[in-house]
Protein backbone atom coordinates (compact mmCIF):
# COMPACT_ATOMS: atom_id res chain seq x y z
CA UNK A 1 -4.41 -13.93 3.47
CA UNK A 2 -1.16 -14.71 2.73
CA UNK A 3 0.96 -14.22 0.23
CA UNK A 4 4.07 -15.94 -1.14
CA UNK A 5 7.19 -13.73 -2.37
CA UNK A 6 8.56 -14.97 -5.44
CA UNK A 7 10.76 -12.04 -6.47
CA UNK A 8 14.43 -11.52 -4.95
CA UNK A 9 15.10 -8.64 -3.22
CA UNK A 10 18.04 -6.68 -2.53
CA UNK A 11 17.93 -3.48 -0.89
CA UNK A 12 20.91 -1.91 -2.70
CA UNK A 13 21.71 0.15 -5.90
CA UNK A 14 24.91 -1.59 -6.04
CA UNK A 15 26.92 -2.54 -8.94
CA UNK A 16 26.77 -6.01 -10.51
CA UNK A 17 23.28 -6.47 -9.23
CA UNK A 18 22.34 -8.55 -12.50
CA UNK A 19 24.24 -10.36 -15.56
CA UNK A 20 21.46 -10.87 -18.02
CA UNK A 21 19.77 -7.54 -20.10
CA UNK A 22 17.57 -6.05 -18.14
CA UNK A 23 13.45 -4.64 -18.68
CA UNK A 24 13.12 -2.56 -15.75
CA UNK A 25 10.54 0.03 -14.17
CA UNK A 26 10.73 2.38 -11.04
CA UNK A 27 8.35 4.02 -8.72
CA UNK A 28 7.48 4.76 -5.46
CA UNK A 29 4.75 2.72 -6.00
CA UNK A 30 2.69 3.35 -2.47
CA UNK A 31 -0.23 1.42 -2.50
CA UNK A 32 0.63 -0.67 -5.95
CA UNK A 33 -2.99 0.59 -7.38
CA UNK A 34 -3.85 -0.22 -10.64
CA UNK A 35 -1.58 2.01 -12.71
CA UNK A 36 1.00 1.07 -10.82
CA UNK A 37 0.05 -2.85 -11.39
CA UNK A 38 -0.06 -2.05 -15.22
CA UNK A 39 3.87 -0.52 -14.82
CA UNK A 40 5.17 -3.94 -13.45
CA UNK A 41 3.23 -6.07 -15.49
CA UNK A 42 4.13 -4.38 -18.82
CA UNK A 43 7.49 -5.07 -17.62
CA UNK A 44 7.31 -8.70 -16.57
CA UNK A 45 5.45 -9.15 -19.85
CA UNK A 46 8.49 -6.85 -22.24
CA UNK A 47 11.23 -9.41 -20.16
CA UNK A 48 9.26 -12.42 -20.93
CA UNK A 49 8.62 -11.90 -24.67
CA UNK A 50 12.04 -10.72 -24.87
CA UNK A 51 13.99 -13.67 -23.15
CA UNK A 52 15.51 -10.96 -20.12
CA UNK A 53 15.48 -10.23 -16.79
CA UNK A 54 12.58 -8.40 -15.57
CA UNK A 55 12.77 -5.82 -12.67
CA UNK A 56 11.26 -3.45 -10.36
CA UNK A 57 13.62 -0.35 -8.30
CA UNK A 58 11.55 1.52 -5.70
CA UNK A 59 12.70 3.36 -2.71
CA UNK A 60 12.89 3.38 0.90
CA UNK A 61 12.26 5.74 2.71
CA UNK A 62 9.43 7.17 0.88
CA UNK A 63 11.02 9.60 -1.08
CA UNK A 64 8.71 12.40 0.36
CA UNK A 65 10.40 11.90 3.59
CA UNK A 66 13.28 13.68 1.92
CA UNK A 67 11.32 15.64 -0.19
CA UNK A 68 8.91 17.25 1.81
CA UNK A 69 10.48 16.55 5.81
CA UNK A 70 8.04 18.85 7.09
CA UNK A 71 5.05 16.97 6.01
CA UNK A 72 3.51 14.15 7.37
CA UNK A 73 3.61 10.88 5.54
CA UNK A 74 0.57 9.41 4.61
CA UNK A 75 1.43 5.79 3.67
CA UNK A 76 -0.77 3.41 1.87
CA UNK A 77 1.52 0.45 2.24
CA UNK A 78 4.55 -0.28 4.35
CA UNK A 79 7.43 -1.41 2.74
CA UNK A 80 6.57 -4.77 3.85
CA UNK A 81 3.43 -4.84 1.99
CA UNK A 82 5.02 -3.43 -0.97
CA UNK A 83 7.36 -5.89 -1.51
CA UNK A 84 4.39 -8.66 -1.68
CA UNK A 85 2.49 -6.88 -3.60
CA UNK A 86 5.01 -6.42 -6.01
CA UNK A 87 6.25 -9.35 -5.57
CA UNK A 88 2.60 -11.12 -6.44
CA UNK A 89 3.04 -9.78 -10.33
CA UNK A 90 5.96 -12.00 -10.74
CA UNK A 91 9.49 -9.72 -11.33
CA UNK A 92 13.12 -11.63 -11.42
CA UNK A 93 14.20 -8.82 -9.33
CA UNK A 94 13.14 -5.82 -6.77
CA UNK A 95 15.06 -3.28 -5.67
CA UNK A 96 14.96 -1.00 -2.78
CA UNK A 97 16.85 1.57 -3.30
CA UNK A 98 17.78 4.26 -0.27
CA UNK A 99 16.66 7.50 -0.69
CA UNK A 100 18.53 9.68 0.77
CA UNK A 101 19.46 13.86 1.12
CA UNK A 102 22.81 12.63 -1.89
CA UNK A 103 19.44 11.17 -4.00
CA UNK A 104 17.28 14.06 -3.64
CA UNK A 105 20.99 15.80 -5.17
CA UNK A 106 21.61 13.40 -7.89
CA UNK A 107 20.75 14.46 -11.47
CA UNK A 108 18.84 12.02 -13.97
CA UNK A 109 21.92 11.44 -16.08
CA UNK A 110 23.82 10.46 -13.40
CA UNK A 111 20.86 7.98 -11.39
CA UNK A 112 20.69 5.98 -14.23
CA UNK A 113 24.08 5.76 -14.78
CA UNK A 114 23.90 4.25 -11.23
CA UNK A 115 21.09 1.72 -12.73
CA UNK A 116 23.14 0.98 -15.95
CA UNK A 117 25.94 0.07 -13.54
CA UNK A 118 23.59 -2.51 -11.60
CA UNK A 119 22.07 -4.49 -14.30
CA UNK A 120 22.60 -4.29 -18.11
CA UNK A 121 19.25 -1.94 -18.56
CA UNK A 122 17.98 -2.89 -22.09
CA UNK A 123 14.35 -1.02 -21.62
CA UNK A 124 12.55 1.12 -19.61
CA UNK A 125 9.21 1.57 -18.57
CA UNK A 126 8.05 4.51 -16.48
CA UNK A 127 4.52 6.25 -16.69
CA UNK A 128 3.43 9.05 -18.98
CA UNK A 129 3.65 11.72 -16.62
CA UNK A 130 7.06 9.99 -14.67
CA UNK A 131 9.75 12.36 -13.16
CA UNK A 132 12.73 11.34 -11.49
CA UNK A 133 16.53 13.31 -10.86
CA UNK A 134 17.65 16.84 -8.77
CA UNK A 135 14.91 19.27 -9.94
CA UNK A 136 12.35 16.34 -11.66
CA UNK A 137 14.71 17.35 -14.69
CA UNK A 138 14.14 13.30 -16.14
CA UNK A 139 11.10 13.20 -17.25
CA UNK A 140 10.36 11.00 -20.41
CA UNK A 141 12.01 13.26 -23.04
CA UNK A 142 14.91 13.42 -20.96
CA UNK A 143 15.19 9.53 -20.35
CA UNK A 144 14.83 8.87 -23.84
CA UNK A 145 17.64 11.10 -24.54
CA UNK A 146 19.99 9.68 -21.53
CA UNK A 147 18.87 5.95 -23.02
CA UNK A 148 19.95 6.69 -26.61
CA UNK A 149 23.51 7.46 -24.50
CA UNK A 150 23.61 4.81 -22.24
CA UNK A 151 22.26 2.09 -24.47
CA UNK A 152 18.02 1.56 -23.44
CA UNK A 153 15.21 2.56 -25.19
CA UNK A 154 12.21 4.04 -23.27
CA UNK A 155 8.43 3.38 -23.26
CA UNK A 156 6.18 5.30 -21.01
CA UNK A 157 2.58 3.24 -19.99
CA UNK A 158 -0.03 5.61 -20.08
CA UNK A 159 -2.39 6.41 -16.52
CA UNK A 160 -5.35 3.83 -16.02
CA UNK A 161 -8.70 5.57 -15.71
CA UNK A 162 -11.83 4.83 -13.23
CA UNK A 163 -15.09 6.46 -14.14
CA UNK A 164 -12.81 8.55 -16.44
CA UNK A 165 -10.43 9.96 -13.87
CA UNK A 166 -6.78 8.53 -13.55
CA UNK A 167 -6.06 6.23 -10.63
CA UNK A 168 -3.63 8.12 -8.58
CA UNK A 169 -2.04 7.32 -4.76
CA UNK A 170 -3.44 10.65 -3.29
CA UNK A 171 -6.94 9.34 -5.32
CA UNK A 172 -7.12 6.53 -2.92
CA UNK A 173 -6.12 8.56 -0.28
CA UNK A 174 -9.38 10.63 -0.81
CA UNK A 175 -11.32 8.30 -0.76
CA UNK A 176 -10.17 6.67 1.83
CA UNK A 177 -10.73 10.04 3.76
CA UNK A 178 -14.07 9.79 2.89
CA UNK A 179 -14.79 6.42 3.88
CA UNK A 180 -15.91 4.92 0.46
CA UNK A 181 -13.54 1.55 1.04
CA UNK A 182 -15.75 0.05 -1.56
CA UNK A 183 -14.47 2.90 -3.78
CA UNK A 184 -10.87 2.35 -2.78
CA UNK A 185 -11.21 -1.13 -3.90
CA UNK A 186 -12.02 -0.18 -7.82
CA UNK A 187 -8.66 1.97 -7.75
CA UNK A 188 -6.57 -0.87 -6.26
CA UNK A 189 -8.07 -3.94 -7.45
CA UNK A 190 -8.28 -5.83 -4.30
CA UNK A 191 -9.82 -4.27 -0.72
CA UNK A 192 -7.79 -1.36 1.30
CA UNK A 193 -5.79 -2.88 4.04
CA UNK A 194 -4.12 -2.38 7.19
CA UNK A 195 -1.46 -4.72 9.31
CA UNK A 196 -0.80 -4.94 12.68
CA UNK A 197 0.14 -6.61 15.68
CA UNK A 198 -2.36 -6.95 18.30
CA UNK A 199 -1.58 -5.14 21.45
CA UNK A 200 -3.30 -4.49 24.56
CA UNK A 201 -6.20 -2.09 25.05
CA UNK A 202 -8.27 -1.01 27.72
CA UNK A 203 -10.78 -3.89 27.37
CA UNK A 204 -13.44 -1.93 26.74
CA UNK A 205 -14.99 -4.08 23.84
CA UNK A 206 -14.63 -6.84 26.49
CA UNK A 207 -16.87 -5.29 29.06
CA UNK A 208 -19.89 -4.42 26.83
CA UNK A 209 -19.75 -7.79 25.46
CA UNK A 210 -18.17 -7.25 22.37
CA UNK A 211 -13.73 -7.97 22.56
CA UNK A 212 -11.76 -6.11 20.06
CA UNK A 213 -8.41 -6.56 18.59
CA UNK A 214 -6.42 -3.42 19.43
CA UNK A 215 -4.33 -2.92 16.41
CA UNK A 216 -1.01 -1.25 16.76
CA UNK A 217 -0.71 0.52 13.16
CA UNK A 218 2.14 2.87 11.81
CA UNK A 219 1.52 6.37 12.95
CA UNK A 220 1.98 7.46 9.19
CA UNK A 221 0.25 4.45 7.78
CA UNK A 222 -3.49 6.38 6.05
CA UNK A 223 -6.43 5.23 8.06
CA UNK A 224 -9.94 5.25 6.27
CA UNK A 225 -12.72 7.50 7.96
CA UNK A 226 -13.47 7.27 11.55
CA UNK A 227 -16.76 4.81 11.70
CA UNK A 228 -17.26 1.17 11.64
CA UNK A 229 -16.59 -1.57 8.57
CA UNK A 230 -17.56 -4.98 7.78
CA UNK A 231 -14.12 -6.57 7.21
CA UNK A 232 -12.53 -10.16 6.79
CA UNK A 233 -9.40 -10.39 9.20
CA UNK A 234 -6.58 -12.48 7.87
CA UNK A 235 -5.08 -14.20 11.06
CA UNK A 236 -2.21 -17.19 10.09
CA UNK A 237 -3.84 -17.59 6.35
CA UNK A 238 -7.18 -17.72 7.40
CA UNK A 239 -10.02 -15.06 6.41
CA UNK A 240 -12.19 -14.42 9.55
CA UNK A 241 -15.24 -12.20 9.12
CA UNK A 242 -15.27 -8.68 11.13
CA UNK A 243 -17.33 -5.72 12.41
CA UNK A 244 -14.21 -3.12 12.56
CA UNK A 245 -13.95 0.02 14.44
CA UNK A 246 -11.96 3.45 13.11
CA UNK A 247 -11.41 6.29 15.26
CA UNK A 248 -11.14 8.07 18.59
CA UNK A 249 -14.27 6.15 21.04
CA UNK A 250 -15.80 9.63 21.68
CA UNK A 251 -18.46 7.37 23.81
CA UNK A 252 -15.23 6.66 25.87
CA UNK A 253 -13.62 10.74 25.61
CA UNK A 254 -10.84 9.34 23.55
CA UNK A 255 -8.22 11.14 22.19
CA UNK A 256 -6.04 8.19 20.48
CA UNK A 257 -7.79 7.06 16.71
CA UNK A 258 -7.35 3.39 16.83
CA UNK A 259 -8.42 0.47 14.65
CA UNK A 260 -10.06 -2.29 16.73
CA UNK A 261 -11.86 -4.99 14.91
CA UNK A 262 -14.19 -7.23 16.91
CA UNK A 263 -14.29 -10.58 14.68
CA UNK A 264 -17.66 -12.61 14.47
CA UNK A 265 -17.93 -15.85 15.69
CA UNK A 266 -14.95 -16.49 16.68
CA UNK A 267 -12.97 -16.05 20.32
CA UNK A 268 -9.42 -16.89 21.48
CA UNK A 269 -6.20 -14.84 22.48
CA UNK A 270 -4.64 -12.56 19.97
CA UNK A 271 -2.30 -10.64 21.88
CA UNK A 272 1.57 -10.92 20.21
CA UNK A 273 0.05 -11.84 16.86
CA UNK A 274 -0.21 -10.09 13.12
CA UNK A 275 -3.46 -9.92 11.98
CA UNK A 276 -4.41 -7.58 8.47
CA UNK A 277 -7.74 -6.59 8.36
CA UNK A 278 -9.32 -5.37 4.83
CA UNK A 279 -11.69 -2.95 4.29
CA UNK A 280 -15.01 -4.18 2.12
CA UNK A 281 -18.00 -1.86 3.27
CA UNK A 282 -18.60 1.35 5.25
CA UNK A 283 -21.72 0.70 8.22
CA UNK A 284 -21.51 4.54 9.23
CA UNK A 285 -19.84 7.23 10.37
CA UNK A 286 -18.48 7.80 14.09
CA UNK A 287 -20.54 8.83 16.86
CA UNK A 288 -20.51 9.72 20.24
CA UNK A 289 -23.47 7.88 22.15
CA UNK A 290 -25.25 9.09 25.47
CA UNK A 291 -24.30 5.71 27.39
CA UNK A 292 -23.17 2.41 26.97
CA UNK A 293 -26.48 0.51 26.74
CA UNK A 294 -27.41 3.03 23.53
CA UNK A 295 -23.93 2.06 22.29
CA UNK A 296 -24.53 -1.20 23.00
CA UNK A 297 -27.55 -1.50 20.84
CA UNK A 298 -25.74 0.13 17.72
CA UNK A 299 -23.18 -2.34 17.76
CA UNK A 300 -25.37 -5.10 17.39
CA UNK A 301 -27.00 -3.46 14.99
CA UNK A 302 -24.13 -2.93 12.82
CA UNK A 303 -23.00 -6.68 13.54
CA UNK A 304 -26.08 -7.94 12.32
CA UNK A 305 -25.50 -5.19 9.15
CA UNK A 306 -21.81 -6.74 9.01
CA UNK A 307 -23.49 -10.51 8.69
CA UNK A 308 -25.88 -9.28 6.13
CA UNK A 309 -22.76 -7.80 3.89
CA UNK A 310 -20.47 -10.63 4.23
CA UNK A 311 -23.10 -13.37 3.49
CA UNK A 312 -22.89 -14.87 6.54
């Protein structure tokens, strides 16, 4: 799958950014899920109806990277992916904003200041429960307050609810965890999905009969559950169906979790090239497997399950 990016990007909070008024939201918006969808699309929507420019201000690094150095990152998009996904809803304009140890410092007042300075901010839309500034001292009282100064009204976009729980980042992060892709896919309206290039392995899928594509994946990029997946694989546009392996090869004493899908009816060279592979069902969990004959016979097994799941 590929996808076209329509909105301009500049990777700046600089003055002058924009002439025309200005409907803008901002988020970290990891993983674009569906509350975060609704954010941007309110605010393509307010700049349509309106007649002004619509735009989106996110941040790179991730802001926890400032926030909370000594934890781990646990990405559900790169910034790459974010910025077509994003870019899919249809926004005049996205900004990346740094984020850096003088952010993390900088009260609300004086960030959006900053923002008035870059485009002539007519209306803002941030979620109900939105916090932003030194101390998360801008919440939506506060920015109403600092837009009745500065000139923008405010309007806050309340969560989106699955099964009666809001959708959330660290929501599809649990499940993910857990394995339920087919969960993950209700929260973000489209499958869970991871991009690589493919690099070399140790050939093992090779010598039982069955080649994988070695994925080299962001070390703070989430990974769903170690087990196996029927997947499509989107190599150069085209949607290639998968049986796709998560985790460690105990079979093989690994110690490395890896992501190595083995695509179905198909063969050629990969090496060098970006593939993204997308999550649509769970087959089962990991497991270690007394030889490679026993492991031989699951893995057709769950390619024949991966056929049956993907219609082929």
């Amino acid at each position: 799958m590929r996808w076209r990016v329509i909105v301009e990007v500049v990777y700046a909070l600089a003055p002058g950014l924009a002439a025309r008024p200005t409907v803008l939201t901002m988020g970290k918006f990891d993983g674009l899920h569906l509350g975060h969808q609704q954010l941007v699309s309110t605010t393509v929507e307010r700049a349509n109806a309106l007649g002004f420019l619509s735009a989106v201000l996110t941040w790179e690094p991730h802001p926890n990277k400032v926030l909370r150095p000594d934890q781990p990152l646990e990405l559900l998009t790169s910034l790459e992916e974010k910025v077509e996904l994003i870019g899919r809803l249809g926004p005049d304009l996205l900004i990346v904003a740094p984020f850096t140890a003088e952010t993390k410092a900088t009260s609300a007042e004086a960030y959006m200041r900053q923002i008035v300075a870059a485009v002539p901010l007519r209306e803002l839309w941030v979620g109900e429960d939105f916090a932003m500034g030194r101390g998360r001292a801008g919440d939506v009282p506060s920015l109403m307050a600092i837009g009745t100064e500065l000139g923008f009204a405010v309007g806050a976009v309340r969560k989106v609810l699955v099964d009666g729980q809001p959708v959330s980042a660290s929501r599809v992060r649990e499940v993910l965890r857990a394995g339920e892709v087919e969960r993950a896919v209700e929260l973000l309206g489209r499958p869970f999905g991871l991009r690589g290039v493919v690099v070399p392995g140790d050939k093992r899928g090779r010598e039982i009969g069955f080649p994988t594509a070695n994925m080299a994946i962001a070390p703070e990029h989430v990974l769903p559950a170690d087990g196996v997946y029927a997947c499509r694989v989107y190599l150069d546009g085209q949607g290639l169906p998968a049986a796709t392996y998560v985790g460690p090869r105990p079979t093989f004493d690994g110690l490395r979790r890896t992501v190595e899908p083995h695509l179905l009816d198909w063969s050629g060279d990969l090496y060098g090239q970006s593939i993204r592979v997308e999550f649509l069902y769970r087959l089962r969990g990991d497991q270690k497997f007394t030889g490679v004959d026993e492991l031989v016979a699951q893995i057709q097994r769950d390619v024949a399950r991966a056929r049956e799941l993907l219609g082929l």
